[in-house]
C-alpha atoms as a PDB file:
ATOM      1  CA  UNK A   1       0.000   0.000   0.000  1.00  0.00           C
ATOM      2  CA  UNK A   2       1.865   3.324   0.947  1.00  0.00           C
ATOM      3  CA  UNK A   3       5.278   3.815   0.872  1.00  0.00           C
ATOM      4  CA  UNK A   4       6.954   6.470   2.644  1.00  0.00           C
ATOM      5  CA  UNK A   5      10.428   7.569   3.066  1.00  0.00           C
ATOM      6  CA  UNK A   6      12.680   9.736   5.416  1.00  0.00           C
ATOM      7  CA  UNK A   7      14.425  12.752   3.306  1.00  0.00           C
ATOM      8  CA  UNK A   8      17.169  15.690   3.633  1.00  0.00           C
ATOM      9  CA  UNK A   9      14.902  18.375   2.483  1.00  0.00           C
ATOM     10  CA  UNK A  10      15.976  21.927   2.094  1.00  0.00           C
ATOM     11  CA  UNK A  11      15.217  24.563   3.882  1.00  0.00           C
ATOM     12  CA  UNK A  12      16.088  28.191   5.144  1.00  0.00           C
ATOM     13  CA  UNK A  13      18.746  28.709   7.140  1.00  0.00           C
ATOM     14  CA  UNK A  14      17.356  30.712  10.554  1.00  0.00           C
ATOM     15  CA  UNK A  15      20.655  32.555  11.209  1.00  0.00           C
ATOM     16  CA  UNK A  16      20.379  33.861   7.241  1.00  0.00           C
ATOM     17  CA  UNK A  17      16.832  35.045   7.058  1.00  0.00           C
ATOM     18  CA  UNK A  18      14.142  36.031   9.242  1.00  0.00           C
ATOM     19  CA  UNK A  19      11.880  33.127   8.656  1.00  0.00           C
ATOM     20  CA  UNK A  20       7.909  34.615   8.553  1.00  0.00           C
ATOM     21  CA  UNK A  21       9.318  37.289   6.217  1.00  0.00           C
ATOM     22  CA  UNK A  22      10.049  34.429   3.277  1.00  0.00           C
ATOM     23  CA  UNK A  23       7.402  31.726   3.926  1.00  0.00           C
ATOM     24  CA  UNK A  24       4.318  31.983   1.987  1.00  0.00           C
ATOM     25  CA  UNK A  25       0.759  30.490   1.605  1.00  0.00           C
ATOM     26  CA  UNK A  26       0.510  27.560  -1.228  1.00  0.00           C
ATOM     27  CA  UNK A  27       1.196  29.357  -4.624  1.00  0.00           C
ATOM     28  CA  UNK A  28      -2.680  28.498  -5.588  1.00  0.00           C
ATOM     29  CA  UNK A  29      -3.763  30.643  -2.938  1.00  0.00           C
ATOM     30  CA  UNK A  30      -1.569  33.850  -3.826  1.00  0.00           C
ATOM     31  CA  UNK A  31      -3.442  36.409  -5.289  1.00  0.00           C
ATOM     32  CA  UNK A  32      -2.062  39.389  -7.155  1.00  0.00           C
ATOM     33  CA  UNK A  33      -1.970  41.236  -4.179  1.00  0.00           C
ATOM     34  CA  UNK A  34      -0.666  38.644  -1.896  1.00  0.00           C
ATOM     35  CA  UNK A  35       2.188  38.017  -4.661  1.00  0.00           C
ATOM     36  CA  UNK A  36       2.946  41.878  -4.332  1.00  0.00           C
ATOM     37  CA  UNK A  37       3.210  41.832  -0.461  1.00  0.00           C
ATOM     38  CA  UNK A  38       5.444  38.352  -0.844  1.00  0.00           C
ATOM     39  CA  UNK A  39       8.413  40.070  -2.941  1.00  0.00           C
ATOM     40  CA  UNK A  40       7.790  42.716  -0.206  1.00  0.00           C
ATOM     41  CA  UNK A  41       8.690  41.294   2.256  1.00  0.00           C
ATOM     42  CA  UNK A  42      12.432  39.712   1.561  1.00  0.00           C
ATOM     43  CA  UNK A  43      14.427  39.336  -1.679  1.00  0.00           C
ATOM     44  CA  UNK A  44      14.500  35.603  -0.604  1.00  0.00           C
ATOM     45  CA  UNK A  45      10.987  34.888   0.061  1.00  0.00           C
ATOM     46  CA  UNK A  46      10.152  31.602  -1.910  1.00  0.00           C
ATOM     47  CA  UNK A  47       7.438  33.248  -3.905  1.00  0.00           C
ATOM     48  CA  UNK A  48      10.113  33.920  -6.319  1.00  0.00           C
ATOM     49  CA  UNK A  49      10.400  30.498  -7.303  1.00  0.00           C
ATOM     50  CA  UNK A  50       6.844  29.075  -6.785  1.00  0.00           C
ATOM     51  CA  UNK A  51       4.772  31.946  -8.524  1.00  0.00           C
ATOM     52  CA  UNK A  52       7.507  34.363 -10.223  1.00  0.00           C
ATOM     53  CA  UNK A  53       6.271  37.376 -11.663  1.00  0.00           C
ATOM     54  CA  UNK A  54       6.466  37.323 -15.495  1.00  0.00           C
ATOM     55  CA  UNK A  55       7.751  40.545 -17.276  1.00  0.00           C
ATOM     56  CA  UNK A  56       7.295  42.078 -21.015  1.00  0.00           C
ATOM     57  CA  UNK A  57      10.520  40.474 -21.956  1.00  0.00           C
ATOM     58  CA  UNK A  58      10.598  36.349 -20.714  1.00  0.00           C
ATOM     59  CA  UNK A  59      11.558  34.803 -23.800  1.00  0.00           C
ATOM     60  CA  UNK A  60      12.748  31.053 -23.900  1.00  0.00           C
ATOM     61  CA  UNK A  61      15.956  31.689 -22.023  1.00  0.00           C
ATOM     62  CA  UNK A  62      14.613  34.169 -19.521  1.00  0.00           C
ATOM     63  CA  UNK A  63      11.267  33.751 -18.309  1.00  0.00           C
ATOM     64  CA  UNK A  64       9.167  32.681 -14.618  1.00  0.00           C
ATOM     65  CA  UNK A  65      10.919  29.211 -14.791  1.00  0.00           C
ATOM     66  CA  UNK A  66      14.424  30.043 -15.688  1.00  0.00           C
ATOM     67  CA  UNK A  67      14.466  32.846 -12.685  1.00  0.00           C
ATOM     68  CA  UNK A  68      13.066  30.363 -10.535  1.00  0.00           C
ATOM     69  CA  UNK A  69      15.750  28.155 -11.262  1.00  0.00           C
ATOM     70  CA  UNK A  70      18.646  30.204 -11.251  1.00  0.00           C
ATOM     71  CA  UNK A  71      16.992  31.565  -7.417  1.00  0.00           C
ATOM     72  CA  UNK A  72      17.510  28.108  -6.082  1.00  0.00           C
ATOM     73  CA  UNK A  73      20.672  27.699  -7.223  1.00  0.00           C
ATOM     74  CA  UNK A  74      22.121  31.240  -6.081  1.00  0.00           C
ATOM     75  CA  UNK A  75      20.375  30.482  -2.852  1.00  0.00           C
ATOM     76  CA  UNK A  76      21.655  27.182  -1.997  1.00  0.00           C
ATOM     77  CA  UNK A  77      25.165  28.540  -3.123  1.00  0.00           C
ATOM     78  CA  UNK A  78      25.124  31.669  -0.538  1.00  0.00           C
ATOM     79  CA  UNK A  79      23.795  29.130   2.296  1.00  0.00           C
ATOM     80  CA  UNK A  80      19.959  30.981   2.061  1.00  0.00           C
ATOM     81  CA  UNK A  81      18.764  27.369   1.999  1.00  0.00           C
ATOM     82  CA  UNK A  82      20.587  24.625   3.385  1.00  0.00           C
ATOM     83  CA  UNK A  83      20.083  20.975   3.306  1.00  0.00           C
ATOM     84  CA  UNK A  84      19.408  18.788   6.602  1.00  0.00           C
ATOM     85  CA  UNK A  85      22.080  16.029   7.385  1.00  0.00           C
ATOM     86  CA  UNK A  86      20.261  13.132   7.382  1.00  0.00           C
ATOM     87  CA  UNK A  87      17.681  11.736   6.229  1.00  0.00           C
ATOM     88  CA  UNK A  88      14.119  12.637   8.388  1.00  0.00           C
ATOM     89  CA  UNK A  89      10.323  13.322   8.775  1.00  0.00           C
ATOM     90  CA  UNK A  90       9.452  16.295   9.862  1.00  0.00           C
ATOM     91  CA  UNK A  91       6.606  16.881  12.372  1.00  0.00           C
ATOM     92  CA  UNK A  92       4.129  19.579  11.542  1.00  0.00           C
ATOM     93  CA  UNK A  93       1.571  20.785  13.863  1.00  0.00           C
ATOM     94  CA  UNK A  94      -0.789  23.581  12.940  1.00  0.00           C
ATOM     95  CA  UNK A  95      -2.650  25.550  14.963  1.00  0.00           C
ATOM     96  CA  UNK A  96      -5.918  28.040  14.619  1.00  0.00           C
ATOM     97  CA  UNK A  97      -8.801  29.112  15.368  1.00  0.00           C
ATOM     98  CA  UNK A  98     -12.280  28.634  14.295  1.00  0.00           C
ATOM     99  CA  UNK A  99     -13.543  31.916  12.928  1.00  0.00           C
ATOM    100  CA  UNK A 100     -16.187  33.521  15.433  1.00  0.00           C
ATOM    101  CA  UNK A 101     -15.619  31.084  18.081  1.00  0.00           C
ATOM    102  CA  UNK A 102     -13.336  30.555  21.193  1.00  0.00           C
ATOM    103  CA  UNK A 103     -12.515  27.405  19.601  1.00  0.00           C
ATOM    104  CA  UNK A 104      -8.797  26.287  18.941  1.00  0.00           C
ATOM    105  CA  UNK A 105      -7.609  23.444  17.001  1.00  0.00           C
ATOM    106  CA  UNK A 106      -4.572  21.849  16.612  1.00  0.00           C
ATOM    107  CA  UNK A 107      -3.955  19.818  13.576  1.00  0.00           C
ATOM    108  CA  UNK A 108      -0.867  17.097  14.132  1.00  0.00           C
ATOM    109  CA  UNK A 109       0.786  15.196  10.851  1.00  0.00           C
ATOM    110  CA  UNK A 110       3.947  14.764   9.101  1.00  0.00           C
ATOM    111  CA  UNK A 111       6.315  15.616   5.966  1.00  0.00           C
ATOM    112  CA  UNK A 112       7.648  12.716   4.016  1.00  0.00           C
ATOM    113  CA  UNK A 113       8.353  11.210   0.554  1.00  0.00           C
ATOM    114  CA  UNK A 114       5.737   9.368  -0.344  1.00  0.00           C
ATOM    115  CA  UNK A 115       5.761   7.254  -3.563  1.00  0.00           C
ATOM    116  CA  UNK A 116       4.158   8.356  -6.734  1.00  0.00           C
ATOM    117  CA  UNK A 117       0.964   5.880  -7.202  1.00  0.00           C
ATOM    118  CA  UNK A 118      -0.886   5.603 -10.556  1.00  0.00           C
ATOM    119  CA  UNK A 119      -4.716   5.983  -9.174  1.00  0.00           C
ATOM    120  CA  UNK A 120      -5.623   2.595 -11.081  1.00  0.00           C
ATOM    121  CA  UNK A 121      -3.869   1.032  -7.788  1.00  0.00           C
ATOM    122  CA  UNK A 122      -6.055   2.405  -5.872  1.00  0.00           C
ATOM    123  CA  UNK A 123      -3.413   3.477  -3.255  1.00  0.00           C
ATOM    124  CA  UNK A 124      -4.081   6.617  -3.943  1.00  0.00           C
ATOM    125  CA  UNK A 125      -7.609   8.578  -3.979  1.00  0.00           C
ATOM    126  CA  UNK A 126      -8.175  11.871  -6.018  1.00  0.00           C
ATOM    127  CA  UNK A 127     -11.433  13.745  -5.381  1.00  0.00           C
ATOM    128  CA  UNK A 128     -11.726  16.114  -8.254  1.00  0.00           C
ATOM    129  CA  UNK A 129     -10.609  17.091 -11.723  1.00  0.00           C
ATOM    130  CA  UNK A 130      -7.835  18.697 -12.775  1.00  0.00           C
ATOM    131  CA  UNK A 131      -7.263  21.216 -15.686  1.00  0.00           C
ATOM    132  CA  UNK A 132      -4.546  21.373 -18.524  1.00  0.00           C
ATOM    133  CA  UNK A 133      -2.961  24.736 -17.675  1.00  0.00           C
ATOM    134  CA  UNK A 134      -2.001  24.628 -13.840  1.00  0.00           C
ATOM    135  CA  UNK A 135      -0.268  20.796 -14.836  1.00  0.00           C
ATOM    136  CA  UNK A 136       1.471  22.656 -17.592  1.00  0.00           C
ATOM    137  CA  UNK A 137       2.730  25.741 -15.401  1.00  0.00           C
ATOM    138  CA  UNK A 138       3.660  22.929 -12.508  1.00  0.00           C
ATOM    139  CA  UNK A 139       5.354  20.461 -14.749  1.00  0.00           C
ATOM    140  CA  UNK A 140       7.613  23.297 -16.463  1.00  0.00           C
ATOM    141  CA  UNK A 141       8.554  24.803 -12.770  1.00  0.00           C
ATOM    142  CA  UNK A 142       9.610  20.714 -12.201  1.00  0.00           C
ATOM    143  CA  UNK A 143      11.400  20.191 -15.602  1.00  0.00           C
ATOM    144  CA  UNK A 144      13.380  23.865 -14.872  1.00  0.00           C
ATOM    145  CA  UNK A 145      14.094  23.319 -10.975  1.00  0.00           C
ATOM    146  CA  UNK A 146      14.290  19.427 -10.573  1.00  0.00           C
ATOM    147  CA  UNK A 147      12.474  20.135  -7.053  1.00  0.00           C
ATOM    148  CA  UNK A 148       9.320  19.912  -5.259  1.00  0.00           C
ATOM    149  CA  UNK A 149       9.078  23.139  -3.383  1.00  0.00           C
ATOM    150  CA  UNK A 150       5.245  22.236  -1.826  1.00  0.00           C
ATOM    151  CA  UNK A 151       3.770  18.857  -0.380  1.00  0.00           C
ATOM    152  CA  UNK A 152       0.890  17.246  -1.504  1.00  0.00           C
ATOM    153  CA  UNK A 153      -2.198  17.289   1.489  1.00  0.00           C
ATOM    154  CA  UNK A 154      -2.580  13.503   2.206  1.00  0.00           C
ATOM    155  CA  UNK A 155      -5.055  11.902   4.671  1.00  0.00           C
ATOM    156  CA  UNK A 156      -4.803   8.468   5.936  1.00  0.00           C
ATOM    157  CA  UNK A 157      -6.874   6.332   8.559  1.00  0.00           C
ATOM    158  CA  UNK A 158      -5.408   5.602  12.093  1.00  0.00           C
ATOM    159  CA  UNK A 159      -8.170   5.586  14.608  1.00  0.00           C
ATOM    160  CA  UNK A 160      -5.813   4.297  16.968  1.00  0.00           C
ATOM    161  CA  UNK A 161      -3.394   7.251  17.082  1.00  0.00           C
ATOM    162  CA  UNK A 162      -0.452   5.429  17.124  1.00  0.00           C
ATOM    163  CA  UNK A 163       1.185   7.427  15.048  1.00  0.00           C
ATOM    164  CA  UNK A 164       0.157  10.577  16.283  1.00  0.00           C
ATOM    165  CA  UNK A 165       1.412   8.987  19.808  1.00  0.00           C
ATOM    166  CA  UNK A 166       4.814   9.543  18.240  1.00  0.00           C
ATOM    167  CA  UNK A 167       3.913  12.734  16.955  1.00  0.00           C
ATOM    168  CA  UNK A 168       3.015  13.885  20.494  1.00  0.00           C
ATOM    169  CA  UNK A 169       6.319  12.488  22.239  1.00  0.00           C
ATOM    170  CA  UNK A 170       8.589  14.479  19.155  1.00  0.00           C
ATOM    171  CA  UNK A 171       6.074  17.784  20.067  1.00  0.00           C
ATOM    172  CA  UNK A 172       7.308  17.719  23.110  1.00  0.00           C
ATOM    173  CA  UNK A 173      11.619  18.901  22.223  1.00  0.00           C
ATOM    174  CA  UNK A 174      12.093  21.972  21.618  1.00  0.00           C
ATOM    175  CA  UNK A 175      10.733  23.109  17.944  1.00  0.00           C
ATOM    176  CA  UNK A 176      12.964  23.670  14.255  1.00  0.00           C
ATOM    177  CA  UNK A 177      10.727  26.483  13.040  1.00  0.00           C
ATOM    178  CA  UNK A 178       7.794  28.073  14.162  1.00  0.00           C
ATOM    179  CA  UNK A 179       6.291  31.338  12.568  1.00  0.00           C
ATOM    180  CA  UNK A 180       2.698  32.491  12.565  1.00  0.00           C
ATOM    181  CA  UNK A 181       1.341  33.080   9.153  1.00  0.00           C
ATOM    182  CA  UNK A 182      -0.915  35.926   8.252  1.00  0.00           C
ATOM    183  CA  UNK A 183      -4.233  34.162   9.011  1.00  0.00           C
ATOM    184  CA  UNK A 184      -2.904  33.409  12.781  1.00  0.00           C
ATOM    185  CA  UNK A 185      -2.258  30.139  12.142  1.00  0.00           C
ATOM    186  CA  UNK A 186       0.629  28.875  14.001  1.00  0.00           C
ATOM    187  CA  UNK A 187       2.766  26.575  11.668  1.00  0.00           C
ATOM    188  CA  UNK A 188       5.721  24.280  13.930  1.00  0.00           C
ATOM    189  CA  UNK A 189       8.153  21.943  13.123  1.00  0.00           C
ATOM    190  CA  UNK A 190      10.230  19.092  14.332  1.00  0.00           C
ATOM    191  CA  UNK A 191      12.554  16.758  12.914  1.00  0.00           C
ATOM    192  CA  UNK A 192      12.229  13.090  13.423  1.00  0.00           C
ATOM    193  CA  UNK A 193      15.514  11.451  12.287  1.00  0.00           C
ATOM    194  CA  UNK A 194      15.817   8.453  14.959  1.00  0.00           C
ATOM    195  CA  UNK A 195      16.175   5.083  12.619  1.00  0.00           C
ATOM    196  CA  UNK A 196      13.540   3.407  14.788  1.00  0.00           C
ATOM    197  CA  UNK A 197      10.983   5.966  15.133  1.00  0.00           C
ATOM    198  CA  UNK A 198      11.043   6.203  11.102  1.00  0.00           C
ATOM    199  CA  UNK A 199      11.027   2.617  10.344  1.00  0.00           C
ATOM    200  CA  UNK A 200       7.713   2.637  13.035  1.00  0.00           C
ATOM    201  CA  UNK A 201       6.555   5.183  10.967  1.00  0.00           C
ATOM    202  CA  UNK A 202       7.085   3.071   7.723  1.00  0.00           C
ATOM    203  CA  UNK A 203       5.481  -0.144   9.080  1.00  0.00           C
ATOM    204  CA  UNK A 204       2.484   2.061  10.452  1.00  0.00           C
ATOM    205  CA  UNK A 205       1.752   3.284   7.193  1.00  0.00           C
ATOM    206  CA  UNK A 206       2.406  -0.134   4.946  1.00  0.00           C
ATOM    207  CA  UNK A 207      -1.585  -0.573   4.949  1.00  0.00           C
ATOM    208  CA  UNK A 208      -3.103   2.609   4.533  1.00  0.00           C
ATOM    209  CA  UNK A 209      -4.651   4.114   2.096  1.00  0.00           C
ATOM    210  CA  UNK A 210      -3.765   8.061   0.942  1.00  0.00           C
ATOM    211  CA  UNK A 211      -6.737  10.368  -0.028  1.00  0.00           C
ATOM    212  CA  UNK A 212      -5.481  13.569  -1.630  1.00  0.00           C
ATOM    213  CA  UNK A 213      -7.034  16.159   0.262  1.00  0.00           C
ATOM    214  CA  UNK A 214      -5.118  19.024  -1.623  1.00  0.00           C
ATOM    215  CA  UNK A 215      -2.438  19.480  -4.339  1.00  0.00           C
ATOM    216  CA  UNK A 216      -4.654  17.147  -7.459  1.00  0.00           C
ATOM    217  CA  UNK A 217      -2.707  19.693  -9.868  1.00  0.00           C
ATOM    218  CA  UNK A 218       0.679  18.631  -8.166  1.00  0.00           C
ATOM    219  CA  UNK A 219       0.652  15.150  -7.941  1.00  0.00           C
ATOM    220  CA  UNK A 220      -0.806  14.586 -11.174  1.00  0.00           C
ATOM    221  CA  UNK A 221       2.112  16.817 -12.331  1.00  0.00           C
ATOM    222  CA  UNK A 222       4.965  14.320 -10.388  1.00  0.00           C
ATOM    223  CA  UNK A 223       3.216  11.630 -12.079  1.00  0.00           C
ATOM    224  CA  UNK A 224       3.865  13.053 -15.378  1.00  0.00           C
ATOM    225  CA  UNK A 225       7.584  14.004 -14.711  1.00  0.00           C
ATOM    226  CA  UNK A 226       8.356  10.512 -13.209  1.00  0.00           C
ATOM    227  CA  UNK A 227       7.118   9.168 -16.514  1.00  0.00           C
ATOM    228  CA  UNK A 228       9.591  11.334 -18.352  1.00  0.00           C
ATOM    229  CA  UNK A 229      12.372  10.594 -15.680  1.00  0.00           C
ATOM    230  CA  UNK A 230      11.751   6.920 -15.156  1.00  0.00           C
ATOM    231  CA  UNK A 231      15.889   6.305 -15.439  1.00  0.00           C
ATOM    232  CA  UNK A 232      16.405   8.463 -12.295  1.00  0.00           C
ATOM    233  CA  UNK A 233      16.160   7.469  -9.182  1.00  0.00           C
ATOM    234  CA  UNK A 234      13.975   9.225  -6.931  1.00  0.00           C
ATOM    235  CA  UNK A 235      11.524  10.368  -9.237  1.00  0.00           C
ATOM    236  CA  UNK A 236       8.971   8.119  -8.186  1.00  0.00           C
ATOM    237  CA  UNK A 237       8.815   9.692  -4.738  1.00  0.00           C
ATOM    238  CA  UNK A 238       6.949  13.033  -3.743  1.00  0.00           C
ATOM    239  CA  UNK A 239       7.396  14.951  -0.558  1.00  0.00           C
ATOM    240  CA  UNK A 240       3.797  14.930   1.309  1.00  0.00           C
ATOM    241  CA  UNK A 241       2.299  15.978   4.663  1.00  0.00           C
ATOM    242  CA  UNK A 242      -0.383  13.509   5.615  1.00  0.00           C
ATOM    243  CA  UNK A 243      -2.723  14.080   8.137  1.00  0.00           C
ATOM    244  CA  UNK A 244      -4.820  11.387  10.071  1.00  0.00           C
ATOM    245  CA  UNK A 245      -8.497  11.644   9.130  1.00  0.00           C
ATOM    246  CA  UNK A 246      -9.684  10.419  12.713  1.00  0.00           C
ATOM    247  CA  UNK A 247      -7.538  13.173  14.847  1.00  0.00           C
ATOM    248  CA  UNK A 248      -9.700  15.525  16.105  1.00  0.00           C
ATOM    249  CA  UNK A 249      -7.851  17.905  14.934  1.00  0.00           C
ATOM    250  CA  UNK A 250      -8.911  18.007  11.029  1.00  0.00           C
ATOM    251  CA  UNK A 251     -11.428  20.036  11.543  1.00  0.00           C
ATOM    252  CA  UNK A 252     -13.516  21.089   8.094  1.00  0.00           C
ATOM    253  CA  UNK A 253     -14.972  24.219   7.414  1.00  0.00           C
ATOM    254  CA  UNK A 254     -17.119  25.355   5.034  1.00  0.00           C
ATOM    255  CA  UNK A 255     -16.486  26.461   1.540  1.00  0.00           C
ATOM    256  CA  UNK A 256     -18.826  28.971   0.571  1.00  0.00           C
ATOM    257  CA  UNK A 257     -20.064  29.853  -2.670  1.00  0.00           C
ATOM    258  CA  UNK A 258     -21.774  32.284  -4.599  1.00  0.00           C
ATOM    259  CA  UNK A 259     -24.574  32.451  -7.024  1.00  0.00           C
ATOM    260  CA  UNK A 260     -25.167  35.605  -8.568  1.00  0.00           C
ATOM    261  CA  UNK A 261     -26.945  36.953 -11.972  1.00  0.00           C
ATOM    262  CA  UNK A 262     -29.257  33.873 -11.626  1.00  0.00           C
ATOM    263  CA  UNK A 263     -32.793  35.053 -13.310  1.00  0.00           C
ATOM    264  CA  UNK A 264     -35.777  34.419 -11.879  1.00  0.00           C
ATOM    265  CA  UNK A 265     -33.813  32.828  -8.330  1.00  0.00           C
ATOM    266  CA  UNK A 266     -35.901  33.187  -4.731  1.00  0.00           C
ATOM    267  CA  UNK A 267     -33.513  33.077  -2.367  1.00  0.00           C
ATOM    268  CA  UNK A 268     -36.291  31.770  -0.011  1.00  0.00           C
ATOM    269  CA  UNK A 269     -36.613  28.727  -2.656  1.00  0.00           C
ATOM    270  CA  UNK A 270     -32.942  28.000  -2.617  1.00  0.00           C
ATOM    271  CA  UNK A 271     -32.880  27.504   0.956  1.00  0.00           C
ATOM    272  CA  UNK A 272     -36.018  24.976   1.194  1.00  0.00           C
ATOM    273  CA  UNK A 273     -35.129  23.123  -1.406  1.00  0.00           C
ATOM    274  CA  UNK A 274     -31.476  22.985  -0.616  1.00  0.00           C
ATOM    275  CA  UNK A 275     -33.046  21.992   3.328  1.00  0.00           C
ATOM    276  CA  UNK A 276     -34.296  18.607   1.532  1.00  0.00           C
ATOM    277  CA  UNK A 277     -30.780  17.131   1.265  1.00  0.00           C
ATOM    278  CA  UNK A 278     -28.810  19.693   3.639  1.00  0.00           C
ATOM    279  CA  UNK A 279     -29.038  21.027   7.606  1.00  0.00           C
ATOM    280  CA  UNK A 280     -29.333  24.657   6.460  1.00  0.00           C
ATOM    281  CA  UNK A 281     -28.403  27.320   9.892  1.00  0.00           C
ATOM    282  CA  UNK A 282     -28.315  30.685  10.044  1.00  0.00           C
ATOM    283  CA  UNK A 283     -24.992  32.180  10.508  1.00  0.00           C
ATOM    284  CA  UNK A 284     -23.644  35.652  11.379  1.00  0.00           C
ATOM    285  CA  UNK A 285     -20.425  36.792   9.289  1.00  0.00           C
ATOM    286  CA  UNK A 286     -17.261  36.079  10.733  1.00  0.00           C
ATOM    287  CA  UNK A 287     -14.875  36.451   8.082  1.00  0.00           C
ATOM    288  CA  UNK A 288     -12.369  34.073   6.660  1.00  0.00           C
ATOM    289  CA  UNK A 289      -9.939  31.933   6.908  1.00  0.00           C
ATOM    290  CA  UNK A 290      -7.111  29.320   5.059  1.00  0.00           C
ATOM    291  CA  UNK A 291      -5.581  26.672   6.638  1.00  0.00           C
ATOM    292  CA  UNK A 292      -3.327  25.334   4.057  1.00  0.00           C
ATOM    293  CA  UNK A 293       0.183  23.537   4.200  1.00  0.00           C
ATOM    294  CA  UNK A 294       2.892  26.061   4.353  1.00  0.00           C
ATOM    295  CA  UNK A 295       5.536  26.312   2.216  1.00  0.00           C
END
C-alpha cells in the first residue's frame, strides 16, 4: 500500500533570514496582491520560485521558470537554503482558530516522501478534476528546478493514534521552526531522524490508504515528470504531509459559494429546497480563513 520515506529536504537557514518574512501560503492561494506583499517582504521569500512574476521580456531563455531556477541555485550557493544532514520526517503541527468562536484546534501530521501511485492502484484517492494549464505551469517549474518546493495534502486512517502517539512524544523537544502566518495560524516543526521511530513510521503506514485532500494539480504533475524521468532514481517519490483523518484535529470548514446573476432565483426557494438534502443554519459573518500547508 503506501510507501513512505525519510528525506534531507531543504530549507532556510534561521541565522540567514528572518523566517515569517520568506514563507508563503501555497502558490494556488496567492493572489495578485498577496504576490505583491510576498516580494515585499524579503528578496528571498520563496514566492520567487513558486509563482515568479512574469515581465514584457521572458523569452525562452529568460522567463518565470528560468528565474526560478537560477533563485535556487544562487540560494543554496550563498547558504539561504541549506540541506538537513540526514535523512528525516518532519513533524508539523498547525494551529488556529475557528472563525467567530473561542474554539482552537490543533492539527498534528507529518512531511515525508511518499511514492508516486498511478490511481488505477487504488493506493491513492483523487477527489476532483484537474485542468490542462495549472499541470502545464507545474510540470515546467519541475522540468526547470528538478524540485518539489510544496507537499501534496494527504489523509490516511489511524483511529488508533499510534502514530500521532509519536507525533506527540517528538512535540514535546524543543521546535525547528515556528512562525505564525498571516491568518494566525501557528505553523511548527520538528525533525524526526531516529532510525527506529522512522522505520515505526514506515510499518504504520504499509496498509493505509492516501486520499489527496489538496495538491490534485501537483501530484498529477509528479506523475507526469516521473514518466519522463523513469531512469532516475527518486523520481517516483513526492514529498507529502499527511494528516490522520480520525484526529480531532482536522477540523472542516465550510467552503462557501456564490450564485449571482441567476434570473428568476428566490432566495427563499434556494434555501427549502437545498433543506431537503442539507441542515441549512443561520450564521452571522465572521470572516475568513485558510488553513493550508505552508511552504
Amino acid at each position: 500500500m503506501a510507501k513512505i520515506y525519510p528525506f534531507r529536504s531543504l530549507r532556510y537557514a534561521l541565522d540567514r533570514v528572518p523566517i515569517e518574512r520568506v514563507v508563503t501560503q501555497p502558490y494556488d492561494k496567492i493572489s495578485n496582491e498577496m504576490q505583491d506583499r510576498y516580494y515585499a517582504l524579503h528578496p528571498n521569500n520563496i514566492v520567487r520560485i513558486v509563482l515568479g512574476k512574469p515581465t514584457p521580456e521572458d523569452s525562452a531563455t529568460n522567463n518565470v521558470y528560468t528565474r526560478a531556477a537560477g533563485y535556487l541555485k544562487d540560494w543554496r550557493a550563498s547558504g539561504i537554503l541549506e540541506q538537513v544532514p540526514e535523512p528525516a520526517f518532519f513533524v508539523y503541527f498547525q494551529r488556529f482558530a475557528i472563525p467567530g468562536t473561542n474554539e482552537t484546534h490543533v492539527r498534528k501530521g507529518f512531511v515525508g516522501l511518499g511514492r508516486l501511485e498511478d490511481y488505477r492502484n487504488k493506493v491513492v484517492y483523487p477527489h476532483e478534476r484537474t485542468l490542462t494549464g495549472p499541470k502545464k505551469d507545474r510540470l515546467e517549474l519541475l522540468r526547470h528546478t528538478r524540485t518539489h518546493f510544496e507537499q501534496i495534502f494527504m489523509l490516511y486512517e489511524d483511529p488508533a493514534e499510534k502514530i500521532g502517539h509519536l507525533l506527540e512524544e517528538i512535540a514535546q523537544q524543543k521546535a525547528d521552526i515556528q512562525v505564525d502566518d498571516e491568518y494566525g495560524v501557528r505553523h511548527t516543526t520538528w525533525t524526526l531522524s531516529d532510525p527506529q521511530a522512522v522505520a515505526f513510521m514506515q510499518r504504520e503506514m504499509e496498509d493505509k490508504n492516501l486520499i489527496i485532500a489538496d495538491g490534485h494539480h501537483r501530484y498529477e504533475t509528479a506523475l507526469a515528470y516521473r514518466d519522463e524521468m523513469r531512469a532516475q532514481k527518486g523520481s517516483d517519490r513526492l514529498p507529502m504531509t499527511f494528516f490522520n483523518m480520525s484526529s480531532p484535529g482536522l477540523t472542516i470548514l465550510p467552503t462557501h459559494r456564490v450564485l449571482s446573476n441567476v434570473t428568476g432565483l428566490d432566495p427563499n426557494i434556494l434555501l427549502h429546497r437545498a433543506s431537503e438534502f442539507f441542515n441549512v443554519t443561520g450564521s452571522p459573518e465572521h470572516g475568513t480563513v485558510t488553513i493550508g500547508v505552508f511552504i
